[in-house]
N, C-alpha and C. Protein backbone atom coordinates (compact mmCIF):
# COMPACT_ATOMS: atom_id res chain seq x y z
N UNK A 1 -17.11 8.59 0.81
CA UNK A 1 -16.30 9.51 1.57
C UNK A 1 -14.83 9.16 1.35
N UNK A 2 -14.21 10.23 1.17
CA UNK A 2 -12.39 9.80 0.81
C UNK A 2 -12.09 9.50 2.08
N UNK A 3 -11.26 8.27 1.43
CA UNK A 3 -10.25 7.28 3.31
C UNK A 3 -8.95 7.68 2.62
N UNK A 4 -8.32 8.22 3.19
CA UNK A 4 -6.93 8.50 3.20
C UNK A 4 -5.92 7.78 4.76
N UNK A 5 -4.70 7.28 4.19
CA UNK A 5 -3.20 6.60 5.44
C UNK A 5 -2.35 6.96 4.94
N UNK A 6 -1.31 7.23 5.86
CA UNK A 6 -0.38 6.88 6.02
C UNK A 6 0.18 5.56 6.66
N UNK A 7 1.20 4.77 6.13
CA UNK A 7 1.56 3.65 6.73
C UNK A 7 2.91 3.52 5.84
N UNK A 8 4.09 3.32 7.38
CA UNK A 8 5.32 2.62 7.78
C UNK A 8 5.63 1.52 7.40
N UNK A 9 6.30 1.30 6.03
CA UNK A 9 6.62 -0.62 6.00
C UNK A 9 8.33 -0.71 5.56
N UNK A 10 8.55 -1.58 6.49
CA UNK A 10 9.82 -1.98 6.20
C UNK A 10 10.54 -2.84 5.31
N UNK A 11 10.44 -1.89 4.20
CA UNK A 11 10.81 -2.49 2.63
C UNK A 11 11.53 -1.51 2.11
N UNK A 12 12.29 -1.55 1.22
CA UNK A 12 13.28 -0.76 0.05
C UNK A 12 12.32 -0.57 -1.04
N UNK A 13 12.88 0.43 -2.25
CA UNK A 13 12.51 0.63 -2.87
C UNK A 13 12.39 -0.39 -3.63
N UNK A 14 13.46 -1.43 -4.12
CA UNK A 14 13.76 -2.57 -4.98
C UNK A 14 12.16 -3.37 -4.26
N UNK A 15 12.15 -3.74 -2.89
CA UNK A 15 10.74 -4.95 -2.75
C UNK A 15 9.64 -4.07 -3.09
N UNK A 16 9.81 -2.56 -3.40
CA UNK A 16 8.08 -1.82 -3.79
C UNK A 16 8.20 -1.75 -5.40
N UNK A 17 8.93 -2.34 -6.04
CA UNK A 17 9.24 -2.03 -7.18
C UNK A 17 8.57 -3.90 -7.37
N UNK A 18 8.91 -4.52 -6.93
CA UNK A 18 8.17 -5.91 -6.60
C UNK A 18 7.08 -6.16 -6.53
N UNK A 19 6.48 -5.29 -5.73
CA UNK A 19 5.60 -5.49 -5.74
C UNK A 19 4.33 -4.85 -6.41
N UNK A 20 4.94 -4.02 -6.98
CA UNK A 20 4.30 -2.99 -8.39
C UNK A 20 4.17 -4.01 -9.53
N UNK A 21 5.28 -4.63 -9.78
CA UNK A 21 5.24 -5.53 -10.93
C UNK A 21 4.78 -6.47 -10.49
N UNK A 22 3.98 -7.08 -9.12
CA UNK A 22 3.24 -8.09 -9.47
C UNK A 22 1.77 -7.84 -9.40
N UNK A 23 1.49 -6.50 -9.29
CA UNK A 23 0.35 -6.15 -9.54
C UNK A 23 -0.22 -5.92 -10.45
N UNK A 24 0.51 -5.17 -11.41
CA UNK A 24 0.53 -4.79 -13.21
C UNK A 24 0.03 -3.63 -12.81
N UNK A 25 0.11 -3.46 -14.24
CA UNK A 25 -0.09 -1.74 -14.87
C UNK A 25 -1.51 -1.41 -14.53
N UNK A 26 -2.37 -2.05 -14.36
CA UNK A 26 -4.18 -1.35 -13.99
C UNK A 26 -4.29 -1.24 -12.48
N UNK A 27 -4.44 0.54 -12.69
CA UNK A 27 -4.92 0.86 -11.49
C UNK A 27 -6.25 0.11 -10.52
N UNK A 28 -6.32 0.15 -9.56
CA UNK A 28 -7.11 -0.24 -8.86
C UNK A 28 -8.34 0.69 -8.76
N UNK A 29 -9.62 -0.13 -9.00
CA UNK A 29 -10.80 0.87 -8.90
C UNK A 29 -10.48 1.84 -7.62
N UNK A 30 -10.93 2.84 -7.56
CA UNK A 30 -11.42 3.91 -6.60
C UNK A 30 -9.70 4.53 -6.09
N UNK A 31 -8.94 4.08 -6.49
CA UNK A 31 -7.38 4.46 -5.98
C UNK A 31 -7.33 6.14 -6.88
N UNK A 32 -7.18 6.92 -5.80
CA UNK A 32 -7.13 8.50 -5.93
C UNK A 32 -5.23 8.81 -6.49
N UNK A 33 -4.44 8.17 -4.94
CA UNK A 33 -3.03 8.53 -5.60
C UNK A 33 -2.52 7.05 -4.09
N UNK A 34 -1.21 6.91 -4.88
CA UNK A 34 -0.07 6.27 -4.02
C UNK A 34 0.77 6.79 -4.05
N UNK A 35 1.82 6.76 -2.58
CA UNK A 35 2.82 7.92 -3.29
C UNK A 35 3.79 6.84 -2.01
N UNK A 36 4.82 6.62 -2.20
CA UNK A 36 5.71 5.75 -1.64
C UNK A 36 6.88 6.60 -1.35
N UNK A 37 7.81 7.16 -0.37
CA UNK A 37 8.54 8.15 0.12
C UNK A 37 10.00 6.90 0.78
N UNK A 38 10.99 7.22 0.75
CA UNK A 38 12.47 6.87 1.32
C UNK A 38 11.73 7.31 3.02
N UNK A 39 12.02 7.07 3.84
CA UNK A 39 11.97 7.11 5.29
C UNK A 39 13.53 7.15 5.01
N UNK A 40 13.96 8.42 6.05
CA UNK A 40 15.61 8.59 6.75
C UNK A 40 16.47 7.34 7.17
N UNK A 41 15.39 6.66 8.13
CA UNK A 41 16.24 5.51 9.14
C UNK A 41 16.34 4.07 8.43
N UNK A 42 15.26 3.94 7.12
CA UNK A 42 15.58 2.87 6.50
C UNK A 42 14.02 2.51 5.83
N UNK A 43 13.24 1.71 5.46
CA UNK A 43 11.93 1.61 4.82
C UNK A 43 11.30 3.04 4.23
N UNK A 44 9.73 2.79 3.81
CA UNK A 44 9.17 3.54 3.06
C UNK A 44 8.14 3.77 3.83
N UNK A 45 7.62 4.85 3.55
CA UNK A 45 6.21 5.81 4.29
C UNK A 45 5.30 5.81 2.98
N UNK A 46 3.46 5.29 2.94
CA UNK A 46 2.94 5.06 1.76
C UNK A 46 2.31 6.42 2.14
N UNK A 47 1.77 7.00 1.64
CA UNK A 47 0.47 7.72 1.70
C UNK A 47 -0.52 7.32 0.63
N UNK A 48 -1.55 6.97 1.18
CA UNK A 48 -2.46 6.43 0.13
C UNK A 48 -4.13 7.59 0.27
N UNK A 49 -4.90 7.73 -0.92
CA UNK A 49 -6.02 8.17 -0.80
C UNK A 49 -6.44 7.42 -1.73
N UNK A 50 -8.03 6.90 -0.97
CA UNK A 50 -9.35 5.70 -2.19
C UNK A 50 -10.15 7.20 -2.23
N UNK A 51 -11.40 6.29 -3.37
CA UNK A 51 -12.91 7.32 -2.92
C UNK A 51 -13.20 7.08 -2.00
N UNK A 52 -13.14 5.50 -1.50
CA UNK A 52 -13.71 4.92 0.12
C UNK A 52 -13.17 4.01 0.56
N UNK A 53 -13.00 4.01 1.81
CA UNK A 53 -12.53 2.49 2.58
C UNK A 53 -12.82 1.12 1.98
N UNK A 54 -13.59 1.11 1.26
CA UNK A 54 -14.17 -0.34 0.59
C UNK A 54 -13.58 -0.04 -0.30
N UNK A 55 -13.78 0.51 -1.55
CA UNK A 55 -12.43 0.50 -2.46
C UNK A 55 -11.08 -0.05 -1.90
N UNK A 56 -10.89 0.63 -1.02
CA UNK A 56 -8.70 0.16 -0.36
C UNK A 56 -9.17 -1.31 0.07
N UNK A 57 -10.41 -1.73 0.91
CA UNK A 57 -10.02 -2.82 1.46
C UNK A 57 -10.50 -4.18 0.33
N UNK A 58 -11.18 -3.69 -0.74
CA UNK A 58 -10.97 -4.72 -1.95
C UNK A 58 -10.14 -5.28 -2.67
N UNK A 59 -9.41 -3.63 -3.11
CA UNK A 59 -7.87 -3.53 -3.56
C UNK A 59 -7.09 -4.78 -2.32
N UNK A 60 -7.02 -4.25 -1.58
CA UNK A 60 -6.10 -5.43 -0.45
C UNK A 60 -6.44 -6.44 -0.14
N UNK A 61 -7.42 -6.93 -0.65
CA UNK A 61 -7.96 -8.68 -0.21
C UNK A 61 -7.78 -8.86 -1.54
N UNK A 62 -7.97 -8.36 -2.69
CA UNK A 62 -8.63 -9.42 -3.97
C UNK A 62 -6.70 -8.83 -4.66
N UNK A 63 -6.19 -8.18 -4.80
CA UNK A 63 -4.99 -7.93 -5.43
C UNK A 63 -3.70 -7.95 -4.27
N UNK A 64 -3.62 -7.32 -3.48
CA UNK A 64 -2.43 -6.78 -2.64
C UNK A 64 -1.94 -8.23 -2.17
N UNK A 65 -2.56 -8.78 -1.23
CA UNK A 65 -2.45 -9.40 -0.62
C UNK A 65 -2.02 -10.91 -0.96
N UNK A 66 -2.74 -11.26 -2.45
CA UNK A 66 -1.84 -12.37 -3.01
C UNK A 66 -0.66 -12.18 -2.94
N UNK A 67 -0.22 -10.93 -4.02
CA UNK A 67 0.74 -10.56 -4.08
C UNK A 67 1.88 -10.69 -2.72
N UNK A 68 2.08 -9.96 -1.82
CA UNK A 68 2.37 -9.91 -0.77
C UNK A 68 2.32 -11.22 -0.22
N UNK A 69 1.89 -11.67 -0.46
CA UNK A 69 1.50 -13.36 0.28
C UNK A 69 3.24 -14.33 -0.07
N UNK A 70 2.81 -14.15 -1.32
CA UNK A 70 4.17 -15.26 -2.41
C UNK A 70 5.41 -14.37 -1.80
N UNK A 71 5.50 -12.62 -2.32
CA UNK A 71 6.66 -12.40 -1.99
C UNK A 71 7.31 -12.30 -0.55
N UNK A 72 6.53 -12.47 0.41
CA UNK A 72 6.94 -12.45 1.39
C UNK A 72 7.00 -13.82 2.16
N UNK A 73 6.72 -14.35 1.58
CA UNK A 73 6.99 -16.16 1.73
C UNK A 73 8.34 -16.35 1.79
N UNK A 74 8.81 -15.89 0.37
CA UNK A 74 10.32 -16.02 -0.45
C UNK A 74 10.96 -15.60 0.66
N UNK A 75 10.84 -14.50 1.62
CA UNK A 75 11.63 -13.64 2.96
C UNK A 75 11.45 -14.79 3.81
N UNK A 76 10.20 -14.82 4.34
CA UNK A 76 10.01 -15.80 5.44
C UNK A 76 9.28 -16.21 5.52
N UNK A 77 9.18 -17.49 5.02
CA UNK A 77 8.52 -18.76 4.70
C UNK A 77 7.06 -18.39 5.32
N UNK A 78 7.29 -19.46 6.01
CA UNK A 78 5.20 -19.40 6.40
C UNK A 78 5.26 -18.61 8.22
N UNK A 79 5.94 -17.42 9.05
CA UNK A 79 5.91 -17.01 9.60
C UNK A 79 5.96 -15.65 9.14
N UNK A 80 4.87 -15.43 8.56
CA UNK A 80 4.50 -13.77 7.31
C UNK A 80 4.48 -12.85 9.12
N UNK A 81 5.40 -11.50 8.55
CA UNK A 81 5.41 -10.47 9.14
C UNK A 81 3.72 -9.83 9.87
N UNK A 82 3.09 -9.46 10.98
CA UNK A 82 2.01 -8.77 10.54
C UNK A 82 2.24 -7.54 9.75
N UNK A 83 0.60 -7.30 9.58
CA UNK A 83 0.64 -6.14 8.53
C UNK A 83 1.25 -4.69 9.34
N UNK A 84 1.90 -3.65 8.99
CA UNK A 84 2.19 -2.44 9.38
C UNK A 84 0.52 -1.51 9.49
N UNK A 85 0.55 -0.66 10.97
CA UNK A 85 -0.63 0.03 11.16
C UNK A 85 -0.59 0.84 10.28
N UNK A 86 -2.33 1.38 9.98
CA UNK A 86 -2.26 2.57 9.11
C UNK A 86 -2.90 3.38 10.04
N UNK A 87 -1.77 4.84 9.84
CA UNK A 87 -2.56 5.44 10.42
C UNK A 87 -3.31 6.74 9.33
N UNK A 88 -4.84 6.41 9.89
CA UNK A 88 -5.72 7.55 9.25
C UNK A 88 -5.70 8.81 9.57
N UNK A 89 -5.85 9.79 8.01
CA UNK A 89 -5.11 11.25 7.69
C UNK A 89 -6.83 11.45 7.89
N UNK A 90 -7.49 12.84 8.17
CA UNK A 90 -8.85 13.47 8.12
C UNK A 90 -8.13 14.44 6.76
N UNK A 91 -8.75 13.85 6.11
CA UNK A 91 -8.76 14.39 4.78
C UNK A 91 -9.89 16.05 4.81
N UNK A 92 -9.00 17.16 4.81
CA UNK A 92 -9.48 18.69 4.79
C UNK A 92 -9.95 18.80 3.61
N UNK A 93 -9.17 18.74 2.29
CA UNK A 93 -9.10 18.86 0.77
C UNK A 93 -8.79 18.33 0.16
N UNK A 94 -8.75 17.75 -1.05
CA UNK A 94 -8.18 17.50 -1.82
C UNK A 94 -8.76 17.80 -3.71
N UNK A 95 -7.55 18.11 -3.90
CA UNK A 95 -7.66 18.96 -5.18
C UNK A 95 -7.50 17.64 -6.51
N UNK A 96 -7.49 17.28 -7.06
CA UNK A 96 -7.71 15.98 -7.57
C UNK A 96 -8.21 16.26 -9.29
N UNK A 97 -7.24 16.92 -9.71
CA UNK A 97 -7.39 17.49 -11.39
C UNK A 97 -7.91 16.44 -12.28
């Protein structure tokens, strides 16, 4: 079943550009689209769609989360931010060429 979020994180484009490159160039199994947006007041809005919740939450334990781990160390040491909520979209359609 497609899991689709939105989720609020308070980062610039420069730390999502960071964190792209420490992921590399191979997509993540079951990852449909990412789409990373400027927010007005300051951070980025993700919208994400998997095929399924287990897809996203593999992607985020076995890749994301290293990642995220080191670079957000470099910010603040060993008092890591929690994670930003996601909130879940009820996916109506999606057209997916």
């Amino acid at each position: 079943m497609t899991y689709a979020f939105t989720q609020d994180v308070p980062i610039d484009a420069t730390f999502h550009e960071r964190i792209m490159h420490g992921l590399g160039d191979e997509p993540p199994a079951g990852l449909i689209m990412h789409l990373a947006t400027e927010l007005p007041d300051g951070g980025l809005r993700y919208v994400d769609v998997w095929e399924t919740e287990a897809d996203c939450d593999r992607f985020i334990e076995e890749r994301l989360h290293p990642v995220m781990s080191h670079l957000l160390a470099d910010v603040f040491g060993d008092n890591l931010p929690p994670e930003p909520e996601r909130q879940l979209l009820k996916v109506a359609h999606l057209w997916n060429p």
